[in-house]
C-alpha atoms as a PDB file:
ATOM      1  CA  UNK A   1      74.670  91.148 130.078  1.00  0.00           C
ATOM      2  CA  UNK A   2      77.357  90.463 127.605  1.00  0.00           C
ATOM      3  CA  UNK A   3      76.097  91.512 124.062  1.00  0.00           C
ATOM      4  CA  UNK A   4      79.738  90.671 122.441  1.00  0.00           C
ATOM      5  CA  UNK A   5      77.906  87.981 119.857  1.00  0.00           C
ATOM      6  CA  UNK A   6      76.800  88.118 116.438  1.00  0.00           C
ATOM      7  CA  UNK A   7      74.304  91.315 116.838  1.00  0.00           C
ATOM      8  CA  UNK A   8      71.685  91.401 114.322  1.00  0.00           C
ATOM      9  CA  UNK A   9      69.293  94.664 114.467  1.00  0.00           C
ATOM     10  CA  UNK A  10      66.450  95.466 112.073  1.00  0.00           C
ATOM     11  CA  UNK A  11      65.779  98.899 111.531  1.00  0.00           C
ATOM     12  CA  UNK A  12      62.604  98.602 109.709  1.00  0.00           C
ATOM     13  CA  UNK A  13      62.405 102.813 109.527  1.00  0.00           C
ATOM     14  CA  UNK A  14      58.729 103.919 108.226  1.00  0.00           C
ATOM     15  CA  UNK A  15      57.732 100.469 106.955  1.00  0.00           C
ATOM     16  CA  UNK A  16      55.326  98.230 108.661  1.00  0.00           C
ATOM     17  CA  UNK A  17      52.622  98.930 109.984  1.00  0.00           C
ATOM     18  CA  UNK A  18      50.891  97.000 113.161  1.00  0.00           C
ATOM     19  CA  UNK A  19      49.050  94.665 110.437  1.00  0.00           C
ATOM     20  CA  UNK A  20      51.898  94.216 108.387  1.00  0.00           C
ATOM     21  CA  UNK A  21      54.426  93.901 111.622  1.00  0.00           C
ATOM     22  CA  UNK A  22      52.132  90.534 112.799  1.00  0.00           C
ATOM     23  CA  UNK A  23      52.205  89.003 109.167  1.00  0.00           C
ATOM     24  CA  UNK A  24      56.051  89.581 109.332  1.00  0.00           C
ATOM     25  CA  UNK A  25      56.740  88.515 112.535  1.00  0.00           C
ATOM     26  CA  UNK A  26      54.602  85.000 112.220  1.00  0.00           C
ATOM     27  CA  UNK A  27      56.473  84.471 109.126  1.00  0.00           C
ATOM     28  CA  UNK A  28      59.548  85.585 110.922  1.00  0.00           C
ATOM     29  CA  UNK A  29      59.077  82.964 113.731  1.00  0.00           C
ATOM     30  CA  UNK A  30      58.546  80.392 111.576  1.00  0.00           C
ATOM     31  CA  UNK A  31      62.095  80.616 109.584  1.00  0.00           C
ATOM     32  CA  UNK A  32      63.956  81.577 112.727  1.00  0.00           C
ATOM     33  CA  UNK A  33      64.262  78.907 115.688  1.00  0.00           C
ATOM     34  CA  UNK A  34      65.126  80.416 118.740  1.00  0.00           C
ATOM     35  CA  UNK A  35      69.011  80.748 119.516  1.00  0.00           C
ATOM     36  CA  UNK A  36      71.196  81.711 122.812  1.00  0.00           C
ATOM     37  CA  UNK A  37      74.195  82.194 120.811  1.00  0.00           C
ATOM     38  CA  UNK A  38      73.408  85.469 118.700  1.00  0.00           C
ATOM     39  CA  UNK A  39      71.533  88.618 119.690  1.00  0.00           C
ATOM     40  CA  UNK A  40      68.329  89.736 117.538  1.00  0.00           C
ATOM     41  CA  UNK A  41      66.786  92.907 117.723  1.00  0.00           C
ATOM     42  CA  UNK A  42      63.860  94.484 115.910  1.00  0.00           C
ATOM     43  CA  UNK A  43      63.274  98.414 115.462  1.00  0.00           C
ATOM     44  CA  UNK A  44      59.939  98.656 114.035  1.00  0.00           C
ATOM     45  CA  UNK A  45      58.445 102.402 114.310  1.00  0.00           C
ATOM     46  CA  UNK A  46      56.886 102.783 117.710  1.00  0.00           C
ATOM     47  CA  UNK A  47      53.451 102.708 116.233  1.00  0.00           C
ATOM     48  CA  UNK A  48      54.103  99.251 115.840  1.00  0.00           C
ATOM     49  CA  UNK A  49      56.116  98.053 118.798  1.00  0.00           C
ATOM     50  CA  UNK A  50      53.295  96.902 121.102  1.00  0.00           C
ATOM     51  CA  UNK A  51      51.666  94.719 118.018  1.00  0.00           C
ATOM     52  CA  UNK A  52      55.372  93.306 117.534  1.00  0.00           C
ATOM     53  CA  UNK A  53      56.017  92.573 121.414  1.00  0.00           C
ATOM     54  CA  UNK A  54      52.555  90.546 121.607  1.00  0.00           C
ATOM     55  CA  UNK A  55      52.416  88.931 118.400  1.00  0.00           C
ATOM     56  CA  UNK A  56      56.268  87.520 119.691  1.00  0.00           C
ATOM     57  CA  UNK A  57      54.996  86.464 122.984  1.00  0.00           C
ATOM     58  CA  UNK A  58      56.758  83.577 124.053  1.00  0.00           C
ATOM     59  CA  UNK A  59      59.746  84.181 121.899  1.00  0.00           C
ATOM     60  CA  UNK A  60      62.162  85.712 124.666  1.00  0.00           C
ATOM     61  CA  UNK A  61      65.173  86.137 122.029  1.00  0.00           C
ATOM     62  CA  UNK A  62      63.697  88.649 119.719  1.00  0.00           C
ATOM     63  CA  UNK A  63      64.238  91.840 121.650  1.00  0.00           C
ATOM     64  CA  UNK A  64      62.582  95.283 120.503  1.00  0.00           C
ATOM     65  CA  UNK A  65      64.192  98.812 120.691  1.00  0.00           C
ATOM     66  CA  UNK A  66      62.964 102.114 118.866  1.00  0.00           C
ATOM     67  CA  UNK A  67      64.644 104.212 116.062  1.00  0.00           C
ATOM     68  CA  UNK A  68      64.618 107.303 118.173  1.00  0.00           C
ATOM     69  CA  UNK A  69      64.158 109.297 120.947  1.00  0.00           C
ATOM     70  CA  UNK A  70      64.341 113.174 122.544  1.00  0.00           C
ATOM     71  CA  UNK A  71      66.684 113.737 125.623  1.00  0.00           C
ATOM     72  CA  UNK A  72      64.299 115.403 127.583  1.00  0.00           C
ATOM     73  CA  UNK A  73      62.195 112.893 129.711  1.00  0.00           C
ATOM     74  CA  UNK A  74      58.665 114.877 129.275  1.00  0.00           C
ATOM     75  CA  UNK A  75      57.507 117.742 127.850  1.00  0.00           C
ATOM     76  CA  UNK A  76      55.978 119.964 124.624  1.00  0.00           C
ATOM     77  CA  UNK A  77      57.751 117.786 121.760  1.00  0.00           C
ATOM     78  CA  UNK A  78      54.877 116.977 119.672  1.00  0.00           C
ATOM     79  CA  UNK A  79      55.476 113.839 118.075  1.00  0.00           C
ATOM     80  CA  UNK A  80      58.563 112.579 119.969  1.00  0.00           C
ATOM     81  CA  UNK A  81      58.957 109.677 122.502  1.00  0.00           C
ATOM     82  CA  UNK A  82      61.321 109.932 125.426  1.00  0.00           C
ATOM     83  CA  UNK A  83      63.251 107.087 126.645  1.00  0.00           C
ATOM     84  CA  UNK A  84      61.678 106.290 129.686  1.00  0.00           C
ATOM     85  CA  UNK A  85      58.214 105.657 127.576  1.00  0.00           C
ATOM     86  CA  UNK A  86      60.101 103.828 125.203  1.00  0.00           C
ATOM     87  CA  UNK A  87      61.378 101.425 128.119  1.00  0.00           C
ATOM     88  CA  UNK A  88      57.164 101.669 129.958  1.00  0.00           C
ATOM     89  CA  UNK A  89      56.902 100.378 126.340  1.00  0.00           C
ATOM     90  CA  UNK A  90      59.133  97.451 126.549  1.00  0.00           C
ATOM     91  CA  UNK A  91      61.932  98.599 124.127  1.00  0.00           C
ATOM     92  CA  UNK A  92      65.532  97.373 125.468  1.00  0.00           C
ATOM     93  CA  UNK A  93      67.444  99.308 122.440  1.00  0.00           C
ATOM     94  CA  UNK A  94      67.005 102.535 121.358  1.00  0.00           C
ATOM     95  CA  UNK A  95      69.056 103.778 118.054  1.00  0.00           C
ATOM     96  CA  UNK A  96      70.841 106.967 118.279  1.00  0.00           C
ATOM     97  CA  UNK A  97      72.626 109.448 115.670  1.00  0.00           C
ATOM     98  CA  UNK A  98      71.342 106.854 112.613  1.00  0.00           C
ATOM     99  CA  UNK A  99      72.474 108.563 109.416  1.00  0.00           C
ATOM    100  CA  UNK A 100      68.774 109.552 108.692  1.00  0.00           C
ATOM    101  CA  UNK A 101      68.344 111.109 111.740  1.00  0.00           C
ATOM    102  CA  UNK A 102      71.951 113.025 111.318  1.00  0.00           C
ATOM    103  CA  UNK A 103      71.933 113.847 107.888  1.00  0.00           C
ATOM    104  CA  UNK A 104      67.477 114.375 107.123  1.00  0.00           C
ATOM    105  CA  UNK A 105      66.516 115.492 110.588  1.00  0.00           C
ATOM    106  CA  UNK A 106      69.353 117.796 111.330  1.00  0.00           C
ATOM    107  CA  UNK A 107      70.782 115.882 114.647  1.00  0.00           C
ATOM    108  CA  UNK A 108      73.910 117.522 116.074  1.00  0.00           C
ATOM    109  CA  UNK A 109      76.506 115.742 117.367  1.00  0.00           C
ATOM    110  CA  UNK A 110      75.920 116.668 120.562  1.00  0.00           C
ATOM    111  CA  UNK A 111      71.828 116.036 119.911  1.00  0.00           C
ATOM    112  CA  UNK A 112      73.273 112.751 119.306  1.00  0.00           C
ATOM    113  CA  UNK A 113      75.430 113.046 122.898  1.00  0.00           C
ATOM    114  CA  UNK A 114      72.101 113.711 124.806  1.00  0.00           C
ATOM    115  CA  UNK A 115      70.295 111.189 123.318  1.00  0.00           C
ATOM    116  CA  UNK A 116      73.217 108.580 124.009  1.00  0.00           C
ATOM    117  CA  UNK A 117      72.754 109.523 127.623  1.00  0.00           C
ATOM    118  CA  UNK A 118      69.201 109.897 128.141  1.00  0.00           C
ATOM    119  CA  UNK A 119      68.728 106.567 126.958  1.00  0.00           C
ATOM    120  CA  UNK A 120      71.907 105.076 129.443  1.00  0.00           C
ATOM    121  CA  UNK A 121      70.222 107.073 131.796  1.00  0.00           C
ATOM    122  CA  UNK A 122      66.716 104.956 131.920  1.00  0.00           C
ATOM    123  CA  UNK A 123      69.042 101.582 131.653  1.00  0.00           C
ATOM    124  CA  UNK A 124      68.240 100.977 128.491  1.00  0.00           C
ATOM    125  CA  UNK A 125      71.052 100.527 125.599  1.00  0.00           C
ATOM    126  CA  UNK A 126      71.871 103.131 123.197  1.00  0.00           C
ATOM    127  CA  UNK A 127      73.398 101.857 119.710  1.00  0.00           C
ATOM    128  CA  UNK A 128      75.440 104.662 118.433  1.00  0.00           C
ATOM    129  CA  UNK A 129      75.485 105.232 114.467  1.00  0.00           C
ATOM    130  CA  UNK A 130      78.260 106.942 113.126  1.00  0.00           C
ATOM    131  CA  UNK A 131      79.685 106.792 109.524  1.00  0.00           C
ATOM    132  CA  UNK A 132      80.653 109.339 106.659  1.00  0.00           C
ATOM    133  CA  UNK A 133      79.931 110.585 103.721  1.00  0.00           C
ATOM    134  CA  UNK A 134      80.698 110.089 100.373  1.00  0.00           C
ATOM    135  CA  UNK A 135      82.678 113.159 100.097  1.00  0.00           C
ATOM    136  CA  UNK A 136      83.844 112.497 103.370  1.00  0.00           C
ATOM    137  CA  UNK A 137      85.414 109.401 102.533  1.00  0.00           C
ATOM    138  CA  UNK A 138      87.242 111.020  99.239  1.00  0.00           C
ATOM    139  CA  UNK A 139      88.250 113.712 100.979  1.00  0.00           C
ATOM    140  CA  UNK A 140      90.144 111.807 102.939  1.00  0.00           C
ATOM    141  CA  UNK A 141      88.185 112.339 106.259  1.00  0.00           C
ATOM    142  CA  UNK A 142      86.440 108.815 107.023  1.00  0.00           C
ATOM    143  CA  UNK A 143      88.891 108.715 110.168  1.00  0.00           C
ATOM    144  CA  UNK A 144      88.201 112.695 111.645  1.00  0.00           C
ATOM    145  CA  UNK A 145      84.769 112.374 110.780  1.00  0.00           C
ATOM    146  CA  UNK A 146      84.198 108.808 112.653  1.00  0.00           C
ATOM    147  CA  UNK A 147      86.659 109.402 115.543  1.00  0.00           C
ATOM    148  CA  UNK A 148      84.570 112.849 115.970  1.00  0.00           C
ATOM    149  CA  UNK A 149      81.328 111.049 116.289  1.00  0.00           C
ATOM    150  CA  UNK A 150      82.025 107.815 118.762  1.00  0.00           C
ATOM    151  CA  UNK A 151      83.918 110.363 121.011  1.00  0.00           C
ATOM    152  CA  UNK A 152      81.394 113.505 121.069  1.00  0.00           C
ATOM    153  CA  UNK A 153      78.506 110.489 121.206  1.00  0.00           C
ATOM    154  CA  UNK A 154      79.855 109.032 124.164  1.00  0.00           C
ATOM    155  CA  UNK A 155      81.061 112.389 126.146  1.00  0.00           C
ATOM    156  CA  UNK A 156      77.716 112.259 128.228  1.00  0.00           C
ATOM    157  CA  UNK A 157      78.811 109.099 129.372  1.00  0.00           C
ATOM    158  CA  UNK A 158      80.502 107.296 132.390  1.00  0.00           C
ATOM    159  CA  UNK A 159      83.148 104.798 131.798  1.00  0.00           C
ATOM    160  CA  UNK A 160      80.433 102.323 133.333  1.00  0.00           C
ATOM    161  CA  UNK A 161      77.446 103.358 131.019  1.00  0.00           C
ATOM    162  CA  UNK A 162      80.193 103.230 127.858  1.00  0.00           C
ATOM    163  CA  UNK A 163      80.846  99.530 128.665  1.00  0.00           C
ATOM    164  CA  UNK A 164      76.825  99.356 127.712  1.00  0.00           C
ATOM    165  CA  UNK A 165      76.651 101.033 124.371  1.00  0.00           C
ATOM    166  CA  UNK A 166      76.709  98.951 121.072  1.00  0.00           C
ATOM    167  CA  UNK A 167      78.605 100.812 118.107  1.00  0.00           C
ATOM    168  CA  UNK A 168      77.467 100.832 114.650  1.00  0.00           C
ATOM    169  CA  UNK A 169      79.300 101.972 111.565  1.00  0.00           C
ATOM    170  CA  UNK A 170      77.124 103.487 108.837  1.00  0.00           C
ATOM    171  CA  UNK A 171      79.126 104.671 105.824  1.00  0.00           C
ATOM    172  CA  UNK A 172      76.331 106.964 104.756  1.00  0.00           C
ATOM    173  CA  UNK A 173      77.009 106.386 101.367  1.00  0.00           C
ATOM    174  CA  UNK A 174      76.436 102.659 101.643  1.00  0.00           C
ATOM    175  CA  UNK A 175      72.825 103.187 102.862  1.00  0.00           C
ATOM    176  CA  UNK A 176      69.752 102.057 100.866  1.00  0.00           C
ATOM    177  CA  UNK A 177      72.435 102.314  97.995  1.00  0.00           C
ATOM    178  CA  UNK A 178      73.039  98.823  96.965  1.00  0.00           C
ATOM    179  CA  UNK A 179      76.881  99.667  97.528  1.00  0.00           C
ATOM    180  CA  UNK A 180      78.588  98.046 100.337  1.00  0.00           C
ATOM    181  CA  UNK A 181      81.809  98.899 101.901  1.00  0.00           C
ATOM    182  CA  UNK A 182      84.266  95.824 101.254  1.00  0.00           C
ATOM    183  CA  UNK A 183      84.789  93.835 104.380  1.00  0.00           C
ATOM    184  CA  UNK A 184      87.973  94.929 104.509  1.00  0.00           C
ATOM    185  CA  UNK A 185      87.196  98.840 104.465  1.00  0.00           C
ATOM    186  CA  UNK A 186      84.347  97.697 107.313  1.00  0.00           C
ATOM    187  CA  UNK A 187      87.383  96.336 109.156  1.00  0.00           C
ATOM    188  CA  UNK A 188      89.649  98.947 108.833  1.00  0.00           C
ATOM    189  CA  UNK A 189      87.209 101.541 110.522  1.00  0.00           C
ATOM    190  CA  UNK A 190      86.122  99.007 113.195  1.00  0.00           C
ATOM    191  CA  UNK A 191      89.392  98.475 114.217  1.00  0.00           C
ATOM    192  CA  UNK A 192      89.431 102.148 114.569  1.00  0.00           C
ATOM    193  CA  UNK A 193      86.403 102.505 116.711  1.00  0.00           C
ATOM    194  CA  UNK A 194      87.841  99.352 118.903  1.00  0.00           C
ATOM    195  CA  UNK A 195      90.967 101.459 119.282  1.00  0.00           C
ATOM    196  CA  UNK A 196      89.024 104.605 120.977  1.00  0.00           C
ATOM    197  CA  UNK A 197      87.312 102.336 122.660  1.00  0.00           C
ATOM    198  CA  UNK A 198      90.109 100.845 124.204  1.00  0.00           C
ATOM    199  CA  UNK A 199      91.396 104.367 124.964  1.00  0.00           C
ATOM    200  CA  UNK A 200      88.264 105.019 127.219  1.00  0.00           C
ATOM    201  CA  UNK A 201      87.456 101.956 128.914  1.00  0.00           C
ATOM    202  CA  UNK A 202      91.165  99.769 128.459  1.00  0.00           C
ATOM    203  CA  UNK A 203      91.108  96.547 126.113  1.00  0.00           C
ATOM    204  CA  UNK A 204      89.113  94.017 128.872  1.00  0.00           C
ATOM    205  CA  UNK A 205      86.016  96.905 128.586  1.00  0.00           C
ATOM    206  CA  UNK A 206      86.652  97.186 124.999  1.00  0.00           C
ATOM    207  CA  UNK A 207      86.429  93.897 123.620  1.00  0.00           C
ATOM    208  CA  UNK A 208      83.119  93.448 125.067  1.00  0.00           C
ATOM    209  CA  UNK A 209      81.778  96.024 123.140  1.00  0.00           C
ATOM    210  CA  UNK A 210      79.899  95.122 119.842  1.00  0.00           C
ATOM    211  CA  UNK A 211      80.510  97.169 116.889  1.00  0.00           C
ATOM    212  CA  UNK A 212      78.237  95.876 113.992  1.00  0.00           C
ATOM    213  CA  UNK A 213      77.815  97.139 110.488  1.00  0.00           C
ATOM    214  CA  UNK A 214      75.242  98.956 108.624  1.00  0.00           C
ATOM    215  CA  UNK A 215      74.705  99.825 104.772  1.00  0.00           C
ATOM    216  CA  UNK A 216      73.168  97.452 102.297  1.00  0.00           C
ATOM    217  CA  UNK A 217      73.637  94.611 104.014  1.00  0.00           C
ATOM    218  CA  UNK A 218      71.994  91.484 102.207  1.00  0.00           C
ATOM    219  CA  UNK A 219      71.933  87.318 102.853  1.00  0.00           C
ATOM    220  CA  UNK A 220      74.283  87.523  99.424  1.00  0.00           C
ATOM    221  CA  UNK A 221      77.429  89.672 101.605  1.00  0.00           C
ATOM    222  CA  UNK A 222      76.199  88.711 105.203  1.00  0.00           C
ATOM    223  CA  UNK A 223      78.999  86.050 105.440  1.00  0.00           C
ATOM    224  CA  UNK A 224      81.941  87.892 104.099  1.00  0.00           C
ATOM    225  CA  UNK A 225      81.203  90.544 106.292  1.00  0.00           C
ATOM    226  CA  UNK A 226      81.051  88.686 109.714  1.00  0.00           C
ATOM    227  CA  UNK A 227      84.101  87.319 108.792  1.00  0.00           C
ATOM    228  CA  UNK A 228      86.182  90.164 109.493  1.00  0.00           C
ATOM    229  CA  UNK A 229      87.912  90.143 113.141  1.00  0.00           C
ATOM    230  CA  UNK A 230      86.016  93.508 114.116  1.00  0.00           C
ATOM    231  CA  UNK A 231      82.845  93.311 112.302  1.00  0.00           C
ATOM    232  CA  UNK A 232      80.309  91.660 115.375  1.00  0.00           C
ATOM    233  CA  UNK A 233      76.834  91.730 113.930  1.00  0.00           C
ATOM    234  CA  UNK A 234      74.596  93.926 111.187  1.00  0.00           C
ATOM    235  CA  UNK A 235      72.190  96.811 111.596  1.00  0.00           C
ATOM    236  CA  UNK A 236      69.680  95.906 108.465  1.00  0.00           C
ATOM    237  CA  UNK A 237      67.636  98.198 107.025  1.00  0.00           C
ATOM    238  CA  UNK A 238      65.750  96.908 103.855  1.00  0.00           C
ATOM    239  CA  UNK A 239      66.339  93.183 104.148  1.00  0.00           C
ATOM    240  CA  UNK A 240      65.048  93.317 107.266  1.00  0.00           C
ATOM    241  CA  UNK A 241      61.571  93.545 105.994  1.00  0.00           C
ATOM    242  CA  UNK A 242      61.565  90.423 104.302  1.00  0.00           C
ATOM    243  CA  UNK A 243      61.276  87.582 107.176  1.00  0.00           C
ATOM    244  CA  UNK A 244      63.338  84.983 104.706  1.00  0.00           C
ATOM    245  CA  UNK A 245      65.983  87.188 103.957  1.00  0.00           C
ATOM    246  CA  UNK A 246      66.528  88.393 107.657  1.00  0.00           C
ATOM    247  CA  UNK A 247      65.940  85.464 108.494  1.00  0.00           C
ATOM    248  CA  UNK A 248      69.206  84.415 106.939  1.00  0.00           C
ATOM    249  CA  UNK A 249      70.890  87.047 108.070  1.00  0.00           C
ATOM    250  CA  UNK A 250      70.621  86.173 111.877  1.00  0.00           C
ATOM    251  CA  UNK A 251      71.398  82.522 111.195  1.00  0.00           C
ATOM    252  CA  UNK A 252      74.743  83.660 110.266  1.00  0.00           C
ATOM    253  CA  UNK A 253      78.187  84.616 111.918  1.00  0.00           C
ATOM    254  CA  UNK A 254      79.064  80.695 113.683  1.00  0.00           C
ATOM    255  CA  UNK A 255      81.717  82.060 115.956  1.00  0.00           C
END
C-alpha cells in the first residue's frame, strides 16, 4: 500500500483503559468523518486493543498497531507480546525503538534492529523512532546520533521490507515537554533521514517512505509542522487522548 500521506499515529502509552478506550473512541468517531486521503492509526496498550478494534467496527480507516513487541516469536518473556500475536490480534503497526522504550526500558540499538525485523517479518509495519537527546543535540551530535539509529534500525532489513517501514523523529527532549522542535529544525533532520533513505533504497523507494514527527505535538503547532516539505504526518502522544484535539490533528495536512 502506499502510506506516503499525512500519517497521524496515537500513541496513547499507559492511558486508557478498555472502558475509557470505548468512551474515547465513540467520541472520536463522532468528530472524525471517515477520510481516504490521510492515514490514522491508534496505539492504545494491548490490554485495550480488542475493546478499540470492536467498538470501531465499521470504521475501516482507523487502523490499530501496538507500542511494542519482543523479537522472539514465543517463549518465557513474561509480560511481552510477540509480533505474530500482535497481528492474531489485528494490529497492522507496531512501534519500535520509541524514546521510552530506548531511554526507560534500556532497548539497544540493535534490540531495536530485531524488533524492526521481527515485526517486517510477520508483514506487519514497523515505525521506527529515533531522535536525541538534549545533550545530544548541544553537543553537537543530533546528526551521529540519528544517522546511527535509522541505519542500525534498519540493518535486519531487506531493501524490500525497508520500502515498508514508516520513520519517526523523536527529539527526546521534545517529549511530554511542552517544547517542540521548530518546523524548521523538524525539517532539517527529516531531510536527513530522507537522504539515508535514498542511499538504501534510491530516491523512487525513498520518497514513498513517510517520516512523521513526534514530541509535543498539539492542534495549536499541527499546521506549521505539516507544512514543512519532509515532515509527512505526527506520532501524538498526549493529545491523542483527547478525541477533539486529535481529532484536529488528523483533519490536518491538505496536501
Amino acid at each position: 500500500m502506499t502510506l506516503r500521506k499525512p500519517f497521524f499515529g496515537g500513541n496513547w502509552k499507559m492511558h486508557h483503559g478498555p472502558s475509557a478506550t470505548r468512551t474515547f473512541v465513540r467520541e472520536f468517531m463522532a468528530e472524525y468523518p471517515p477520510r481516504e486521503d490521510r492515514t490514522v492509526v491508534f496505539f492504545p496498550a494491548a490490554i485495550s486493543l480488542a475493546e478499540f478494534r470492536a467498538t470501531a467496527a465499521g470504521r475501516a480507516d482507523l487502523l490499530t498497531g501496538l507500542q511494542d513487541v519482543h523479537w522472539e516469536s514465543a517463549g518465557a518473556f513474561t509480560g511481552s507480546i510477540s509480533a505474530a500475536m500482535a497481528r492474531d490480534a489485528g494490529a497492522s503497526f507496531i512501534l519500535a525503538g520509541h524514546s521510552e522504550r530506548r531511554h526507560v526500558f534500556g532497548d539497544s540499538d540493535d534490540d531495536v534492529a530485531r524488533k524492526v525485523a521481527a515485526i517486517a517479518a510477520e508483514g506487519l509495519v514497523p515505525i521506527l523512532c529515533v531522535g536525541e537527546k538534549l545533550e545530544q543535540r548541544d553537543a553537537g551530535d543530533v546528526e551521529t546520533v540519528v544517522e546511527r539509529q535509522v541505519q542500525e534500525g534498519l540493518s535486519r532489513l531487506e531493501p524490500g521490507q525497508i520500502a515498508d517501514v514508516v520513520i519517526a523523529y523523536e527529539p527526546v527532549w521534545a517529549i511530554g515537554t511542552g517544547r517542540t522542535a521548530s518546523a524548521e529544525d523538524a525539517d532539517e533532520v527529516h531531510r536527513l533521514i530522507r537522504g539515508l533513505l535514498i542511499e538504501a533504497l534510491g530516491e523512487g523507494g525513498a520518497r514513498r517512505i513517510p517520516i512523521i514527527y513526534g514530541g509535543s505535538v498539539k492542534p495549536g503547532n499541527i499546521d506549521e509542522l505539516l507544512a514543512a516539505p519532509d515532515i509527512d504526518g505526527a506520532l501524538v502522544g498526549g493529545a491523542s487522548l483527547v478525541p477533539a484535539d486529535f481529532a484536529r490533528i488528523c483533519l490536518s495536512g491538505q496536501r
